[in-house]
N, C-alpha and C. Protein backbone atom coordinates (compact mmCIF):
# COMPACT_ATOMS: atom_id res chain seq x y z
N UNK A 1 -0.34 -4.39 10.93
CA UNK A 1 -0.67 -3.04 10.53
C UNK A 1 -0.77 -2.90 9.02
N UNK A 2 -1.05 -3.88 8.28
CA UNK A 2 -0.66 -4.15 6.72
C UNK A 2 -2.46 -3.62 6.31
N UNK A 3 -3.18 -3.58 7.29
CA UNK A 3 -4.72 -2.87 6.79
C UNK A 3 -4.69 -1.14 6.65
N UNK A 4 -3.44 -0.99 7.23
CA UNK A 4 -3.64 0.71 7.39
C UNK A 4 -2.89 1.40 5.55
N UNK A 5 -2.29 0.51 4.80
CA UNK A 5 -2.19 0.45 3.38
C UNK A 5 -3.48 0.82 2.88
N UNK A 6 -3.67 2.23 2.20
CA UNK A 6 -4.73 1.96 1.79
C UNK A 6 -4.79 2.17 -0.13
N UNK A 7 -3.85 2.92 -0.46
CA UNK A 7 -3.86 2.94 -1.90
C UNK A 7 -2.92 1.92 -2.91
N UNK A 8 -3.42 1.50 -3.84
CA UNK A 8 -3.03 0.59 -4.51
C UNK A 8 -1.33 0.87 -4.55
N UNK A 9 -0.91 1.60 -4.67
CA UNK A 9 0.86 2.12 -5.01
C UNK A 9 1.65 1.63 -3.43
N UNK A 10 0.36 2.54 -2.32
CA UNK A 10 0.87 1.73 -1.33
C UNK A 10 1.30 0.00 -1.00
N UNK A 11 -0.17 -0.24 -1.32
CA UNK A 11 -0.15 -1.44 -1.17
C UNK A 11 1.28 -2.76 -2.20
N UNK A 12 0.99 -2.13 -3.02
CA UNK A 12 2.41 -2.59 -3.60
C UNK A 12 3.63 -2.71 -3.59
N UNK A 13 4.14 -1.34 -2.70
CA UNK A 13 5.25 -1.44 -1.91
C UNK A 13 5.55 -2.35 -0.78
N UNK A 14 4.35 -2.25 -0.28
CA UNK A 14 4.39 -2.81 0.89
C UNK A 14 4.58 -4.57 0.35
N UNK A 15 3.91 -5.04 -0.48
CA UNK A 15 3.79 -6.58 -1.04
C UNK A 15 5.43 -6.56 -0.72
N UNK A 16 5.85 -5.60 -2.15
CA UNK A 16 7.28 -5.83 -2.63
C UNK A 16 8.21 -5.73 -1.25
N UNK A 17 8.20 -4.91 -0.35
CA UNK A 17 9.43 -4.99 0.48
C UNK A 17 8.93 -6.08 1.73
N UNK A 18 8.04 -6.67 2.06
CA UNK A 18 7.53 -8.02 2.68
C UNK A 18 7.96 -9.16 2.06
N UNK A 19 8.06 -9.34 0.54
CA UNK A 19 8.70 -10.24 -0.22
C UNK A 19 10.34 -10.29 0.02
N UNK A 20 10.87 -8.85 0.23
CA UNK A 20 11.76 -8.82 0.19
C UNK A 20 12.58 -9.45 1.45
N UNK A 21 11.81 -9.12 2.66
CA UNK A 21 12.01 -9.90 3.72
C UNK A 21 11.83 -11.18 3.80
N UNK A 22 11.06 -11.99 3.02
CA UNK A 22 10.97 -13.19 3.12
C UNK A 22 12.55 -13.86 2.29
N UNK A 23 12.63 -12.93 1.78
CA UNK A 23 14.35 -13.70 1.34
C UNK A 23 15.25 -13.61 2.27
N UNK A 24 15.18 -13.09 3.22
CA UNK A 24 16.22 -13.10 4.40
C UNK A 24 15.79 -14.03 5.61
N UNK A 25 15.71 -15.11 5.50
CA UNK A 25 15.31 -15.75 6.31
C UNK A 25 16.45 -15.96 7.57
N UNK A 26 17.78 -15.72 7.09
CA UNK A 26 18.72 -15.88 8.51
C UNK A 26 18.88 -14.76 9.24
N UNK A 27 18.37 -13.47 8.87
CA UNK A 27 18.27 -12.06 9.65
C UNK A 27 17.06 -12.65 11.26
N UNK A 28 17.98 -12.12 11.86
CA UNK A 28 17.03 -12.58 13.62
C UNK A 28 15.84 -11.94 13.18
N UNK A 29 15.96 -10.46 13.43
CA UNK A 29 14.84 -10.04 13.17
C UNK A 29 13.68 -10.06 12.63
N UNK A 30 13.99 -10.74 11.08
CA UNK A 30 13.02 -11.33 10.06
C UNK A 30 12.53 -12.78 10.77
N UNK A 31 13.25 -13.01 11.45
CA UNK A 31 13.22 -14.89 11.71
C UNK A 31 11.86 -14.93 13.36
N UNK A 32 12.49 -13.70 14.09
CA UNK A 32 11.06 -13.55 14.90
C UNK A 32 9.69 -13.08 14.81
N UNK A 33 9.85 -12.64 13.39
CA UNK A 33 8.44 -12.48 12.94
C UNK A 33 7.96 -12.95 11.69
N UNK A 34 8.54 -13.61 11.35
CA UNK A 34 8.17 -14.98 10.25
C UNK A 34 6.85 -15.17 10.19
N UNK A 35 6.24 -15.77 11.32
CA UNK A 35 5.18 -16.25 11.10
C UNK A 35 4.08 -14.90 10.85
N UNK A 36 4.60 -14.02 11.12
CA UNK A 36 3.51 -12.81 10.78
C UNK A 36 3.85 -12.10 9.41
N UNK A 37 4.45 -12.82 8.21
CA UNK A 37 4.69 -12.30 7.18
C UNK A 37 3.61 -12.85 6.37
N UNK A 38 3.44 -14.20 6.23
CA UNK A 38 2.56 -14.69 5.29
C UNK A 38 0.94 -13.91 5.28
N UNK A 39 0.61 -13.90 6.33
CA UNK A 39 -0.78 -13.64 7.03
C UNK A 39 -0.79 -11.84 6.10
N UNK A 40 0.03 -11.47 6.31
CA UNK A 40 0.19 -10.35 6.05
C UNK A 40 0.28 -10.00 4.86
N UNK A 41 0.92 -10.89 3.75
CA UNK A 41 1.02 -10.62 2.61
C UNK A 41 -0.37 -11.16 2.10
N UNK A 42 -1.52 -12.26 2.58
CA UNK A 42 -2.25 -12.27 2.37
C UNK A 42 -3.50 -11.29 2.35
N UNK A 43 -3.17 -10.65 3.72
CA UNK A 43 -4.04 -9.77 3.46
C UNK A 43 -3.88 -8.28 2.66
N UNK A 44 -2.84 -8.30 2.47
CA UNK A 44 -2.50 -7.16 1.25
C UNK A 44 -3.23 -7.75 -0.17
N UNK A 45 -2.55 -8.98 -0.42
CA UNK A 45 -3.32 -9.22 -1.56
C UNK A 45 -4.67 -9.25 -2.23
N UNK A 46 -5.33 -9.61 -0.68
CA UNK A 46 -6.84 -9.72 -0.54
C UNK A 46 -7.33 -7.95 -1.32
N UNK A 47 -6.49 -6.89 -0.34
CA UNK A 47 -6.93 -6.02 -0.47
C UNK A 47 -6.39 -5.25 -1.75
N UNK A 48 -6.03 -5.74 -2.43
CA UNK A 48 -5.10 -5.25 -3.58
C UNK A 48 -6.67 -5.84 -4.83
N UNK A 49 -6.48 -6.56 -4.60
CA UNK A 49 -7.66 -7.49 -5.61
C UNK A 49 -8.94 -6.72 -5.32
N UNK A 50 -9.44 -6.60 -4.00
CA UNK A 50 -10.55 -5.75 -4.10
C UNK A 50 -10.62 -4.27 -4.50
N UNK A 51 -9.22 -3.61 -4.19
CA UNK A 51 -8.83 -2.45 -4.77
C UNK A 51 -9.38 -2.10 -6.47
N UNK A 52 -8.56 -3.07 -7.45
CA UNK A 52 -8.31 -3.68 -8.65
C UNK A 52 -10.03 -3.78 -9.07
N UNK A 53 -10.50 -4.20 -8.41
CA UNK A 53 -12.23 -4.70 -8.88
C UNK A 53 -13.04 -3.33 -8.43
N UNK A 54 -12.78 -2.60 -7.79
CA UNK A 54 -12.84 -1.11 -7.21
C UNK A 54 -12.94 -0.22 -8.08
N UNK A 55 -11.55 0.01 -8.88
CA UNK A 55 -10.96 0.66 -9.49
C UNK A 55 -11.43 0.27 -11.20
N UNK A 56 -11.27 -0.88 -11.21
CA UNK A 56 -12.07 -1.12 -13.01
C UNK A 56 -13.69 -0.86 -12.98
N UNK A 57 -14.45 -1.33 -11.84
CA UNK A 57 -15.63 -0.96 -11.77
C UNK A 57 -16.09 0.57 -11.63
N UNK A 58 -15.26 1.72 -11.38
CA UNK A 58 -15.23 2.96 -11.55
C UNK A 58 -15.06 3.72 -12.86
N UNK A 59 -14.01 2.76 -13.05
CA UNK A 59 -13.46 3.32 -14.95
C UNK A 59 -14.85 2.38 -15.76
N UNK A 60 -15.44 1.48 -15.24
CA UNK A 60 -16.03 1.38 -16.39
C UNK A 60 -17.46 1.90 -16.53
N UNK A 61 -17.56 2.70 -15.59
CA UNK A 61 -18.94 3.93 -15.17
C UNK A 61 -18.45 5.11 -15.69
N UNK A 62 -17.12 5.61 -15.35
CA UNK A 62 -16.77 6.39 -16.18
C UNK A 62 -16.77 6.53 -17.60
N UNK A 63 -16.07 5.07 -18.60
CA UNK A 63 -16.23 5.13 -19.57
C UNK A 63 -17.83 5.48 -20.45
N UNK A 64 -18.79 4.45 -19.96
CA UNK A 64 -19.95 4.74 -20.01
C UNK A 64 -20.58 5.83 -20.31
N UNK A 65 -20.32 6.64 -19.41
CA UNK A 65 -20.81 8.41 -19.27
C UNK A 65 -20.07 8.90 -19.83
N UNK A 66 -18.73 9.01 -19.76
CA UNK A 66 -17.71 9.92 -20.51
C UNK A 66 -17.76 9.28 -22.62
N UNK A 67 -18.12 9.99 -23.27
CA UNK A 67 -17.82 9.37 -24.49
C UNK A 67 -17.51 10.33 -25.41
N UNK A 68 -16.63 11.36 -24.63
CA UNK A 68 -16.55 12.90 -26.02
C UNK A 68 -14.97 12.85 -25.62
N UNK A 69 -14.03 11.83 -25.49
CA UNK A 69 -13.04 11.75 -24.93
C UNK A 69 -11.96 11.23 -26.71
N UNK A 70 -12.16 12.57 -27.23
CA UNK A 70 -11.10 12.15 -29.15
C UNK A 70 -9.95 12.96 -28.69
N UNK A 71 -9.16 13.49 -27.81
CA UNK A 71 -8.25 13.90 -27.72
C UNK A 71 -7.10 13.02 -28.23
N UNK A 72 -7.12 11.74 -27.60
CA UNK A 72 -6.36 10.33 -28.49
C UNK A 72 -5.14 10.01 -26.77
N UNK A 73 -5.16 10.99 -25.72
CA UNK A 73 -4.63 11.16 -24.94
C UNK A 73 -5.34 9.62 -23.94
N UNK A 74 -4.30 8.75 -23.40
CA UNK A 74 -4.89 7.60 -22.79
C UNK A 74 -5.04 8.47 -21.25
N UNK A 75 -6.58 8.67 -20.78
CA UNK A 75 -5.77 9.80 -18.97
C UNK A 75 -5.92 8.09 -18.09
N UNK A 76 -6.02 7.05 -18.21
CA UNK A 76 -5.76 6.02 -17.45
C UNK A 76 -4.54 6.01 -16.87
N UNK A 77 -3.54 6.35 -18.04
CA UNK A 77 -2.05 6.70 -18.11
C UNK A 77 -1.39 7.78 -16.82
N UNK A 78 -2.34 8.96 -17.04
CA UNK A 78 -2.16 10.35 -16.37
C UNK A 78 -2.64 10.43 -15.06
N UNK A 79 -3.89 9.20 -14.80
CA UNK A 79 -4.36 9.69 -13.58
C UNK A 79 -3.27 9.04 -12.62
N UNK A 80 -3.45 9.52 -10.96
CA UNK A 80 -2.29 8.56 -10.39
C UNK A 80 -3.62 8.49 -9.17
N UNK A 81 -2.91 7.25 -8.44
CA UNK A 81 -3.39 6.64 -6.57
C UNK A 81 -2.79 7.65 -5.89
N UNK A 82 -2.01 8.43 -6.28
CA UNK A 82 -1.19 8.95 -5.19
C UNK A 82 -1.74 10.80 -5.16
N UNK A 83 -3.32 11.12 -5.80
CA UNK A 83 -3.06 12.46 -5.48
C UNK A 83 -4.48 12.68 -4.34
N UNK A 84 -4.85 11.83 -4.19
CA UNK A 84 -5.23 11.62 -2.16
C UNK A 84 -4.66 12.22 -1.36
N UNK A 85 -4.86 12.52 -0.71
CA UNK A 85 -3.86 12.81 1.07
C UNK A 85 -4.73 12.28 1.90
N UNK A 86 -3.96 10.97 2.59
CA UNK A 86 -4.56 10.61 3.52
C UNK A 86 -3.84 10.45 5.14
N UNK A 87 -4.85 11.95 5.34
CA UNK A 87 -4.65 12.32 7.09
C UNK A 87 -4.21 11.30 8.17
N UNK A 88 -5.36 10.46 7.76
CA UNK A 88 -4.93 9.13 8.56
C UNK A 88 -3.60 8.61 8.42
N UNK A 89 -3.22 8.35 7.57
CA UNK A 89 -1.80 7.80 7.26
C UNK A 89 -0.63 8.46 7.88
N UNK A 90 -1.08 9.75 7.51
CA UNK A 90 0.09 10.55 7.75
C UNK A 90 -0.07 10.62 9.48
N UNK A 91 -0.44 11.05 10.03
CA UNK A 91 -0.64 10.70 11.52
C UNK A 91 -0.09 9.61 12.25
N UNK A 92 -0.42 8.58 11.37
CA UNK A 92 -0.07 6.76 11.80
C UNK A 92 1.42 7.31 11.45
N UNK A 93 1.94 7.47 10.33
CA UNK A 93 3.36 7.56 9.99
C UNK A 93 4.38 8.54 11.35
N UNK A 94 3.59 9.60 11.66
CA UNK A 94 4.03 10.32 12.48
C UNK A 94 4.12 9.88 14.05
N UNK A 95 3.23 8.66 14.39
CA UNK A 95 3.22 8.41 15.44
C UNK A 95 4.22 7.00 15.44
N UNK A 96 4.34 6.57 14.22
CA UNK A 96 5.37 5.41 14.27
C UNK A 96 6.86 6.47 14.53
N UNK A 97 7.11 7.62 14.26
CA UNK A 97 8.27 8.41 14.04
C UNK A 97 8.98 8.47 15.16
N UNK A 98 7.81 8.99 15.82
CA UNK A 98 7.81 9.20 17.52
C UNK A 98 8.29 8.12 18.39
N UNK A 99 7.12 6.89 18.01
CA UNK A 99 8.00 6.10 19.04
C UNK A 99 9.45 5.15 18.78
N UNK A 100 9.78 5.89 17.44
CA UNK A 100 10.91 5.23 17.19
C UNK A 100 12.32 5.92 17.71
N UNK A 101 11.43 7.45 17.97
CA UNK A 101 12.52 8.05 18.46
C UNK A 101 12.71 8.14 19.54
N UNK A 102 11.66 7.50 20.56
CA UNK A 102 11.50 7.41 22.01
C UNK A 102 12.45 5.85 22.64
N UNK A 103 12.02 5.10 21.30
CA UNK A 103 13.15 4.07 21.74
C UNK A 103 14.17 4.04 21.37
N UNK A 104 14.62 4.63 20.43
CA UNK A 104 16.38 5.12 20.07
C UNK A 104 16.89 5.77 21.57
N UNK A 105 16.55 7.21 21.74
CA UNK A 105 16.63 7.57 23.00
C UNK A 105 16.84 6.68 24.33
N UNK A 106 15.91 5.84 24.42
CA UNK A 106 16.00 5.18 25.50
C UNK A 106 16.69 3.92 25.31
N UNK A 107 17.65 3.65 24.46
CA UNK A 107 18.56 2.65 24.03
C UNK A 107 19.76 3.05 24.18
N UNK A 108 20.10 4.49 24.17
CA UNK A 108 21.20 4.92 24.35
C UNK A 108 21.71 5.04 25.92
């Protein structure tokens, strides 16, 4: 599910706490899905890099056109990945919620 990442901030978290699991290699849990970590961090990366080539190829169309920019203010700095809302996500997030609470429930 590492394709449903779709903004760069996301995607970075996600690298970082997948890394983080790969240091726990004696956790069961981590240890039965091992083999689906690498694959996974690959394809984050994949998509991180095309993100990255995305994202400079935008700023540098922007720069281009934009050239009355003497404020001295860097907005590279100011802009963020995170003022999106993405429906999709949030849905996916909500339906992971659900069935987590359907199997808590039914564990008890």
């Amino acid at each position: 599910d590492t394709d449903c990442f779709i903004g760069l901030h996301d995607r970075k978290l996600c690298v970082i706490g997948l890394c983080h699991l790969l240091q726990m290699p004696e956790n069961p849990a981590v240890a039965g899905h091992s083999q689906q970590l690498v694959p996974s961090l690959i394809l984050l990366f994949d998509g991180l890099k095309r993100a990255y080539a995305a994202r400079n190829e935008d700023d540098s169309d922007e720069d281009s056109d934009d050239d009355d920019d003497d404020d001295g203010v860097d907005n590279e700095l100011l802009d963020s990945d995170e003022d999106e809302i993405d429906e999709e996500g949030q849905v996916y997030l909500e339906s992971l919620a659900e069935k987590v609470k359907v199997a808590s429930q039914g564990a008890e």
